[in-house]
PDB file of N, CA and C in Angstrom:
ATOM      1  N   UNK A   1     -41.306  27.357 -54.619  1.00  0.00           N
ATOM      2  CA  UNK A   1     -40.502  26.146 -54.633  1.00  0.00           C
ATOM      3  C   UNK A   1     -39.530  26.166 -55.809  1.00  0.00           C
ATOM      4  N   UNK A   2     -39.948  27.058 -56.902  1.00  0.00           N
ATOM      5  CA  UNK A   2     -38.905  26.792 -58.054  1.00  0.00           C
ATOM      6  C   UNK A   2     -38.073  27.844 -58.268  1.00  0.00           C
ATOM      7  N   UNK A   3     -38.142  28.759 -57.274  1.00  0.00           N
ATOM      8  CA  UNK A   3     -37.051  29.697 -57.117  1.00  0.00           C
ATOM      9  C   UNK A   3     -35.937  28.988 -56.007  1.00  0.00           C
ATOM     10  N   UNK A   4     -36.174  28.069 -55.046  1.00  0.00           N
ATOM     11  CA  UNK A   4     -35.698  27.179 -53.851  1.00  0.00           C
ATOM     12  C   UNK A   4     -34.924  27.054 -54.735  1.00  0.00           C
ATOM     13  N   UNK A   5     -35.014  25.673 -55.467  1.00  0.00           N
ATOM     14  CA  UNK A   5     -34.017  24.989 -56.318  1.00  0.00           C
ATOM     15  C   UNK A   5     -33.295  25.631 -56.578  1.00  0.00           C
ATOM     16  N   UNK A   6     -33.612  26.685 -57.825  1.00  0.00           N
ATOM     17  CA  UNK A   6     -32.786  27.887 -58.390  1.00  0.00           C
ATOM     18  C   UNK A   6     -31.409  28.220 -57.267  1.00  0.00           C
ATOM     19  N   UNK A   7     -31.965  28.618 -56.252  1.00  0.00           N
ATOM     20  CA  UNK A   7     -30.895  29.421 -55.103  1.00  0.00           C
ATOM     21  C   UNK A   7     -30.726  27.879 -54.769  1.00  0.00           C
ATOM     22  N   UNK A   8     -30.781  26.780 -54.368  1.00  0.00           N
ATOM     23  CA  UNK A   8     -29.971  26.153 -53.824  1.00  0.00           C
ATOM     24  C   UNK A   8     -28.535  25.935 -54.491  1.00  0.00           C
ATOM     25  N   UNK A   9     -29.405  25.098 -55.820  1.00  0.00           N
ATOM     26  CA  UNK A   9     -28.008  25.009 -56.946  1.00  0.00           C
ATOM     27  C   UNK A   9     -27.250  25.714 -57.345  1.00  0.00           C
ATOM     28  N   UNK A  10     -27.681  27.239 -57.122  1.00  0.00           N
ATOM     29  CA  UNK A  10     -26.463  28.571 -57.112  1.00  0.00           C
ATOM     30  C   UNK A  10     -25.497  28.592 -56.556  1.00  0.00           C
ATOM     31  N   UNK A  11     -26.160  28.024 -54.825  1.00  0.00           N
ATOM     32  CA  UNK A  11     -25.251  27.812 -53.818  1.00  0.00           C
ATOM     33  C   UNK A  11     -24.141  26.785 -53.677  1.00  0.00           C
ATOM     34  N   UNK A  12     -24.469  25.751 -54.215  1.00  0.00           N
ATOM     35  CA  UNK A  12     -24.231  24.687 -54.893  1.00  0.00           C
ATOM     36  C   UNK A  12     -22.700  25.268 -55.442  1.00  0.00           C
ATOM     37  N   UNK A  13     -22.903  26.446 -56.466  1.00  0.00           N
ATOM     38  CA  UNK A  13     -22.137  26.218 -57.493  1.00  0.00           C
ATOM     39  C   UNK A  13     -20.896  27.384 -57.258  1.00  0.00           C
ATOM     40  N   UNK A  14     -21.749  27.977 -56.241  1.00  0.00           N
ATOM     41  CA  UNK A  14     -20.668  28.955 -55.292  1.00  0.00           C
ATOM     42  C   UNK A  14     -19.629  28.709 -54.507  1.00  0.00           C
ATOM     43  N   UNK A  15     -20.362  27.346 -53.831  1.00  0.00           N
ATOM     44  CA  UNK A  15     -19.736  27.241 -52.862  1.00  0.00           C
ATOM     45  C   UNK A  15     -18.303  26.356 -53.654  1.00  0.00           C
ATOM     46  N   UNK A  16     -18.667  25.480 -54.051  1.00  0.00           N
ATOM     47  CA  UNK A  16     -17.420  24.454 -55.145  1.00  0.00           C
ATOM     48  C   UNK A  16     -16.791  25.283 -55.177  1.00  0.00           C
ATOM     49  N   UNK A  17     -16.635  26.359 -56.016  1.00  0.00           N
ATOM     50  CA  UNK A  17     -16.056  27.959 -57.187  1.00  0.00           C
ATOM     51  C   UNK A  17     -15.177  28.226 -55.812  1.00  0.00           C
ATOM     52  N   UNK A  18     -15.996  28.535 -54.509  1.00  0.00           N
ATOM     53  CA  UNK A  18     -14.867  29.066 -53.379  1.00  0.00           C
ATOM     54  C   UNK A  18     -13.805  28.175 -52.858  1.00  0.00           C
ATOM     55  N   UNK A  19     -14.780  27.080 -52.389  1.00  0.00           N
ATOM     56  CA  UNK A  19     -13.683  25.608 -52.272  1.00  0.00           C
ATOM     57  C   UNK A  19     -12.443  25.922 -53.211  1.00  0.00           C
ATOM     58  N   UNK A  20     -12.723  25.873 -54.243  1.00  0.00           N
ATOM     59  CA  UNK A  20     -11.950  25.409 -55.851  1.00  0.00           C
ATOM     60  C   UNK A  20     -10.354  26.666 -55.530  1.00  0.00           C
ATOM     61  N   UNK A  21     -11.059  28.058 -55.123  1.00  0.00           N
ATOM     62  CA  UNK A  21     -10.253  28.978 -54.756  1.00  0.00           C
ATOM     63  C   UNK A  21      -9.177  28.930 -53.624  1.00  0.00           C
ATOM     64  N   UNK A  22      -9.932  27.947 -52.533  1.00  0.00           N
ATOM     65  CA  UNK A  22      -9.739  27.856 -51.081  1.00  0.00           C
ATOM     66  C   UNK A  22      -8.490  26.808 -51.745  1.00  0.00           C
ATOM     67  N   UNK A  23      -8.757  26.229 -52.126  1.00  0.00           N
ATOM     68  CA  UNK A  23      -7.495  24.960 -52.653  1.00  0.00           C
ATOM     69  C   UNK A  23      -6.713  25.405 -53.724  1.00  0.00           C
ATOM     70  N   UNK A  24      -6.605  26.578 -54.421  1.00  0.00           N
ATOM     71  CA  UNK A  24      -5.346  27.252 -55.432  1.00  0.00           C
ATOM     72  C   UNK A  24      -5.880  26.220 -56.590  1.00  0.00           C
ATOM     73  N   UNK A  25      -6.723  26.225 -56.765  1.00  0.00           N
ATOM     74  CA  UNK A  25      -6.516  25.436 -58.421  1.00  0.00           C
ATOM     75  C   UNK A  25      -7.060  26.430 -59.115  1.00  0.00           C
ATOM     76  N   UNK A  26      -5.859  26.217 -60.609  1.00  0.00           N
ATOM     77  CA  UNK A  26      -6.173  26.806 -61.757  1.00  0.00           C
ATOM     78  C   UNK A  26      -7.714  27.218 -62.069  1.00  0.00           C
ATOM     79  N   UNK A  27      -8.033  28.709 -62.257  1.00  0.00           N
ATOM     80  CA  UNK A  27      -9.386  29.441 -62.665  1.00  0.00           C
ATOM     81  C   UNK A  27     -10.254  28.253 -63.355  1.00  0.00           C
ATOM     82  N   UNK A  28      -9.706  27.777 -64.527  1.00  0.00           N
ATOM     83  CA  UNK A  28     -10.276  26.935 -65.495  1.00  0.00           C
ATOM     84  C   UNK A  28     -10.637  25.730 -65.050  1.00  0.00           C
ATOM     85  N   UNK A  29      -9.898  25.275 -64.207  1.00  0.00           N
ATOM     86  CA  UNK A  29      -9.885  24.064 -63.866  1.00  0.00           C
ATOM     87  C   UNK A  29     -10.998  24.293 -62.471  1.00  0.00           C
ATOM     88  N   UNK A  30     -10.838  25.423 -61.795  1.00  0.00           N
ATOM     89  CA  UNK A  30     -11.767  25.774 -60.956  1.00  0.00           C
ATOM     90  C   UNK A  30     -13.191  25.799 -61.274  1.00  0.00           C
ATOM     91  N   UNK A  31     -13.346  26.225 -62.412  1.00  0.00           N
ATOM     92  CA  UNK A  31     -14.847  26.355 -63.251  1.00  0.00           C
ATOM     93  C   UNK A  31     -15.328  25.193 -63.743  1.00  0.00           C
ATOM     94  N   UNK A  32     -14.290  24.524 -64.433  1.00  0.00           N
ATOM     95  CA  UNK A  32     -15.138  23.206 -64.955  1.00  0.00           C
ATOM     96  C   UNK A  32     -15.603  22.053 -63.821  1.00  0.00           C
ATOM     97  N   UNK A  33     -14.702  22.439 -62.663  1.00  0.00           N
ATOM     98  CA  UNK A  33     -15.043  21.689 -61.762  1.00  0.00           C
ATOM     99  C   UNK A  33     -16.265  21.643 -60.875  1.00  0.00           C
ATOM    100  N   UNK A  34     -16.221  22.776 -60.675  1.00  0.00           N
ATOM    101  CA  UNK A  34     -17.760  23.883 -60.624  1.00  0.00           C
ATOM    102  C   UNK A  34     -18.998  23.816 -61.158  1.00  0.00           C
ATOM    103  N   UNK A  35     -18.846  23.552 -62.428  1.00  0.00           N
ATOM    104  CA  UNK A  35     -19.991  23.143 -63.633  1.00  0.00           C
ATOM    105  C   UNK A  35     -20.378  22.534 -63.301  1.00  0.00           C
ATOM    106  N   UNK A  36     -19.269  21.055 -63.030  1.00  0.00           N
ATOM    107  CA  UNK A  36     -19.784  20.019 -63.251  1.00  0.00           C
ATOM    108  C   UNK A  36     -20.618  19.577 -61.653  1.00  0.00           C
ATOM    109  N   UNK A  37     -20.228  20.050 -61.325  1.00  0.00           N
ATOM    110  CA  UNK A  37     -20.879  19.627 -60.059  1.00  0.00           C
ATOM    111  C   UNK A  37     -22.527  20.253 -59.750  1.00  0.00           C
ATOM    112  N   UNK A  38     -22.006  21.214 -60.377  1.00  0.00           N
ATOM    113  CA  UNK A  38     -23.466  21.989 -60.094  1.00  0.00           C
ATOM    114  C   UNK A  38     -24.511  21.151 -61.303  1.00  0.00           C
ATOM    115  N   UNK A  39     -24.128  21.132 -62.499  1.00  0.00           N
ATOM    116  CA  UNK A  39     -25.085  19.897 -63.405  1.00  0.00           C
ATOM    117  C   UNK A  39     -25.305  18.789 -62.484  1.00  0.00           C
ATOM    118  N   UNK A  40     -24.510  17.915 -62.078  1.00  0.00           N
ATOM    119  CA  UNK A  40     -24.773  16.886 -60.845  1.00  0.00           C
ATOM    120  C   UNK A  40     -25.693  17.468 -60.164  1.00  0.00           C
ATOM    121  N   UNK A  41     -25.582  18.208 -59.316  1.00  0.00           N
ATOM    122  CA  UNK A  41     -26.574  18.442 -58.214  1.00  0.00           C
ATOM    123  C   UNK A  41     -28.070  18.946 -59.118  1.00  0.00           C
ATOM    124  N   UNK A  42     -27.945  19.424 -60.348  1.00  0.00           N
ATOM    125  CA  UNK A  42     -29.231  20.067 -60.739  1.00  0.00           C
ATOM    126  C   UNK A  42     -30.453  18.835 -61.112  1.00  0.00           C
ATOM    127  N   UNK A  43     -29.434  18.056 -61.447  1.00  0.00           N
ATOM    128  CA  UNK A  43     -30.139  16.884 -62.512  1.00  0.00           C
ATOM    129  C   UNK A  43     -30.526  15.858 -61.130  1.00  0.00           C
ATOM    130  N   UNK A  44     -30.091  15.524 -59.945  1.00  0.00           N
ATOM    131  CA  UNK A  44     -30.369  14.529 -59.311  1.00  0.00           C
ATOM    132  C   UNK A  44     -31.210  15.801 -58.769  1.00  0.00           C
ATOM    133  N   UNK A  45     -31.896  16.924 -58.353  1.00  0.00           N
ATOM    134  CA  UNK A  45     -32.553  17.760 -57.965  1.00  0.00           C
ATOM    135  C   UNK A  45     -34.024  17.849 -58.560  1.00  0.00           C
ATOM    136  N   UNK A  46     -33.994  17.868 -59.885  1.00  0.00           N
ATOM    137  CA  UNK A  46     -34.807  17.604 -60.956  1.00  0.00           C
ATOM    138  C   UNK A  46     -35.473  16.052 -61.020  1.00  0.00           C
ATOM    139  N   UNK A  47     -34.882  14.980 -60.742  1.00  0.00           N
ATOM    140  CA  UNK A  47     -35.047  13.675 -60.189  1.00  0.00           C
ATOM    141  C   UNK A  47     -35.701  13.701 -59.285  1.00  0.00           C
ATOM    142  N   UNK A  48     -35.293  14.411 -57.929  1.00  0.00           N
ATOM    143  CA  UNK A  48     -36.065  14.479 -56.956  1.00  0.00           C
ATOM    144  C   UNK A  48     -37.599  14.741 -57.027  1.00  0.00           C
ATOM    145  N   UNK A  49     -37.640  16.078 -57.824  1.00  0.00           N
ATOM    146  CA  UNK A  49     -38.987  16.949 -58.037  1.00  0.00           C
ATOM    147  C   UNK A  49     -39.335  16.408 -59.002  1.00  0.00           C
ATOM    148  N   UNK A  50     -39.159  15.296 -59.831  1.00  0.00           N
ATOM    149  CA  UNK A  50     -39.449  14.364 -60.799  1.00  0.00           C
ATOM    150  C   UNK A  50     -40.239  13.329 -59.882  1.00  0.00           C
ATOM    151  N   UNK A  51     -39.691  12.505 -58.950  1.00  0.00           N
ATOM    152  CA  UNK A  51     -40.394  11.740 -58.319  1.00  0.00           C
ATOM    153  C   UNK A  51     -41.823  12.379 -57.172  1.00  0.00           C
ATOM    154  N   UNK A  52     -41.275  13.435 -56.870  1.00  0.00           N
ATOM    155  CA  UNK A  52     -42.003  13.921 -55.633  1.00  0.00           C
ATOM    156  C   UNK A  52     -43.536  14.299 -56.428  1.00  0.00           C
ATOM    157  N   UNK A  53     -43.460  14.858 -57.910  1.00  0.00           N
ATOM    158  CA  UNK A  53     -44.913  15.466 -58.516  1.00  0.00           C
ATOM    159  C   UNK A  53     -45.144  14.229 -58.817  1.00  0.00           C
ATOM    160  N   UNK A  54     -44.563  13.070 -59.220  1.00  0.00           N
ATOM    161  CA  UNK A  54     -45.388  11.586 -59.618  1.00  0.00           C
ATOM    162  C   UNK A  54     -46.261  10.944 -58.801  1.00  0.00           C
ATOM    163  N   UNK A  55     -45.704  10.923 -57.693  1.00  0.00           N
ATOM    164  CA  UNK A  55     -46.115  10.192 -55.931  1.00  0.00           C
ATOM    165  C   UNK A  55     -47.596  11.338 -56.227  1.00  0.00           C
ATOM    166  N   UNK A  56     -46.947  12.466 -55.830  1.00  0.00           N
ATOM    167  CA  UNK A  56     -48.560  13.538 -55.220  1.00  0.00           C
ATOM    168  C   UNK A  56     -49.792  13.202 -56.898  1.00  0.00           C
ATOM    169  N   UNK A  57     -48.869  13.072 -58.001  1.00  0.00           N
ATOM    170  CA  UNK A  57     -50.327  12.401 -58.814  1.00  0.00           C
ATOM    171  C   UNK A  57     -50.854  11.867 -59.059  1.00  0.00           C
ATOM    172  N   UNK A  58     -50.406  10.244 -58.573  1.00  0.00           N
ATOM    173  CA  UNK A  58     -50.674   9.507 -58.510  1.00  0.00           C
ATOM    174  C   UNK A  58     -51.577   9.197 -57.509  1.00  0.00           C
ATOM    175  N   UNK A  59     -50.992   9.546 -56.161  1.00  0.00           N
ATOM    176  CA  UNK A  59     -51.954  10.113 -54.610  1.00  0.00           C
ATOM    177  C   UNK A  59     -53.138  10.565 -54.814  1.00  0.00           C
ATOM    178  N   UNK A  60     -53.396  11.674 -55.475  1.00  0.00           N
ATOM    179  CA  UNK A  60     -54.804  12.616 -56.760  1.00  0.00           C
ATOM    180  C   UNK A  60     -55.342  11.566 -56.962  1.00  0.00           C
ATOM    181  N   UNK A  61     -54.688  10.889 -58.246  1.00  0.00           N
ATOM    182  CA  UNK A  61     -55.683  10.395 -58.556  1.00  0.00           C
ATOM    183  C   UNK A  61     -56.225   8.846 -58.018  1.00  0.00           C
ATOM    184  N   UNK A  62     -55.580   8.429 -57.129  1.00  0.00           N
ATOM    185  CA  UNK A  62     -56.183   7.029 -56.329  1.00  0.00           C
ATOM    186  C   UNK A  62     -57.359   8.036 -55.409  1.00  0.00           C
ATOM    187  N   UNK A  63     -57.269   9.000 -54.582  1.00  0.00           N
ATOM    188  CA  UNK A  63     -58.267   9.806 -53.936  1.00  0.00           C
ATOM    189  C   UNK A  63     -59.461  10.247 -54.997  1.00  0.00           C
ATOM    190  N   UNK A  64     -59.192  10.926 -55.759  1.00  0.00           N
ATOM    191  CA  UNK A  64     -60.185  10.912 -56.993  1.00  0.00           C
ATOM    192  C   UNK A  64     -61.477   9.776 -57.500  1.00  0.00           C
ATOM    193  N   UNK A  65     -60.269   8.987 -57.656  1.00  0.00           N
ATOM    194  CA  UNK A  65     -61.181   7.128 -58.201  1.00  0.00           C
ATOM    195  C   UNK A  65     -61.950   6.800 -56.962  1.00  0.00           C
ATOM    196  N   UNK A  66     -61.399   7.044 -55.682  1.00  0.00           N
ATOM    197  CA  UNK A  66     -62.017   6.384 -54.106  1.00  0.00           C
ATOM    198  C   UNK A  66     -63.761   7.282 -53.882  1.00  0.00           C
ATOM    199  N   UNK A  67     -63.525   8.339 -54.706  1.00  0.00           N
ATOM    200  CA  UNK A  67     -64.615   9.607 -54.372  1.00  0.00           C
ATOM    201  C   UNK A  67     -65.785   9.348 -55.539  1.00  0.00           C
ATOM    202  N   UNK A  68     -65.447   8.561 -56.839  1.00  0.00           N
ATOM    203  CA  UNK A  68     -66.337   8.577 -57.872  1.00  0.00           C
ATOM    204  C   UNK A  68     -67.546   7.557 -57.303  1.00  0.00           C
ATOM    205  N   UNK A  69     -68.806   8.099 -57.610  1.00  0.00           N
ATOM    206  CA  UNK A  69     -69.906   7.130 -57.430  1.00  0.00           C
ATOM    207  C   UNK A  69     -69.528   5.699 -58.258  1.00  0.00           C
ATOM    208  N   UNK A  70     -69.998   4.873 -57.806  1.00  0.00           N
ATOM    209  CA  UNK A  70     -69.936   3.094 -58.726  1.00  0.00           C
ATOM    210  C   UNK A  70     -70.945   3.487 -60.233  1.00  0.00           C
ATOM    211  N   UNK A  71     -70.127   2.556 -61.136  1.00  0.00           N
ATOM    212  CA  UNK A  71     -71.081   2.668 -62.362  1.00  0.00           C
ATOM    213  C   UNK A  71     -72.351   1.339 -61.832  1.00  0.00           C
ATOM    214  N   UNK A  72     -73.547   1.607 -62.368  1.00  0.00           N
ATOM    215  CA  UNK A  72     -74.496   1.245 -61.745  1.00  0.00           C
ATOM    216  C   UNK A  72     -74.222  -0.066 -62.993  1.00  0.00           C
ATOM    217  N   UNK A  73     -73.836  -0.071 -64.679  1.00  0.00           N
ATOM    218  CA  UNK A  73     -73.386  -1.279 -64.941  1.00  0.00           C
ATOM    219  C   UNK A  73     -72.753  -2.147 -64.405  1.00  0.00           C
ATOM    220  N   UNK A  74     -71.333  -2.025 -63.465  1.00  0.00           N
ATOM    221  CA  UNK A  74     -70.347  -2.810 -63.532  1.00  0.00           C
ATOM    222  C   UNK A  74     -71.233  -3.406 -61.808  1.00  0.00           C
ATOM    223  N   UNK A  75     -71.842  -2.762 -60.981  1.00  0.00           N
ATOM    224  CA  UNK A  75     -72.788  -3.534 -59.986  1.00  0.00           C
ATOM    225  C   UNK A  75     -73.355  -4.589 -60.538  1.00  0.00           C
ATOM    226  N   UNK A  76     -74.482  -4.340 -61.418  1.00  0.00           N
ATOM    227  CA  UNK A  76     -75.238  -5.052 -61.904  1.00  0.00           C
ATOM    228  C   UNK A  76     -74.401  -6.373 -62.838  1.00  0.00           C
ATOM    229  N   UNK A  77     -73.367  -6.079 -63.128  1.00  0.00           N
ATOM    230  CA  UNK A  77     -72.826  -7.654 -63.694  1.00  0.00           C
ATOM    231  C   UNK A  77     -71.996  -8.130 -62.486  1.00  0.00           C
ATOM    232  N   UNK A  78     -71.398  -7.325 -61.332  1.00  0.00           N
ATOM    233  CA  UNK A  78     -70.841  -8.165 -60.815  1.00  0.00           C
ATOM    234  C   UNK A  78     -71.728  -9.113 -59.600  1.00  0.00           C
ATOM    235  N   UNK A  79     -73.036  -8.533 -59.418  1.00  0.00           N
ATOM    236  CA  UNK A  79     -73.817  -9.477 -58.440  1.00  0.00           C
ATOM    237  C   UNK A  79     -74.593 -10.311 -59.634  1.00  0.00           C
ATOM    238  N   UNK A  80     -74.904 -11.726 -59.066  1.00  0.00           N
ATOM    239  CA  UNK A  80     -75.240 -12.348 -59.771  1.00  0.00           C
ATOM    240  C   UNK A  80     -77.060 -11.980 -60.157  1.00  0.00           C
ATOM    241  N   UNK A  81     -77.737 -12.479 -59.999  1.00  0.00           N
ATOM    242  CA  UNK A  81     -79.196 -12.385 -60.661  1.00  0.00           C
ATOM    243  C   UNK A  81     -79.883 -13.573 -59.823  1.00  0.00           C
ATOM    244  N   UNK A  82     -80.277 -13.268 -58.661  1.00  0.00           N
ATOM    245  CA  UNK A  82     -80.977 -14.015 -57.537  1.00  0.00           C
ATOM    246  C   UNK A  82     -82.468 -14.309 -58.294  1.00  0.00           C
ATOM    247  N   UNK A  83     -83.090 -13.702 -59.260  1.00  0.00           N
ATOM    248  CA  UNK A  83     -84.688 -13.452 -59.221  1.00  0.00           C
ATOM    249  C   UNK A  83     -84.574 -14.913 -60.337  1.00  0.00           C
ATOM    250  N   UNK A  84     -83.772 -15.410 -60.733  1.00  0.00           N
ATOM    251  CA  UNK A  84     -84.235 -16.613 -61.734  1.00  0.00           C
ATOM    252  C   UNK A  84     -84.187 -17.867 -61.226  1.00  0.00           C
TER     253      UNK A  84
END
């Protein structure tokens, strides 16, 4: 998955660079335009895979907590005491 990214945003930054060519603009002006786009796409990419590992750990650990036995304290205070 973290080679994906890698090659997407390459592609990303290729493809602009050819665009940039395809339309005659200045080398320089071709590149920075290029950059910048490809930083755009990296950082909202990184966002993405920012949110997507939060969700799946959060997911963990609600499945985790659902699987733990009950503490046999927090039973015992939350039913009341029938025997008095």
């Amino acid at each position: 998955m973290k080679i994906l990214g890698y090659k997407l945003t390459l592609l990303v930054f290729l493809i602009t660079l050819l665009s940039g060519f395809y339309m005659r603009l200045p080398l320089l002006d071709n590149l920075i335009r290029s950059f910048v786009i490809y930083l755009v796409f990296s950082v909202l990419y990184m966002a993405m895979l920012l949110i997507i590992n939060h969700i799946t750990l959060e997911s963990m650990k609600s499945s985790a907590a659902g699987k733990q036995p009950p503490d046999k304290d927090k039973l015992n205070h939350a039913t009341p005491n029938m025997a008095k």
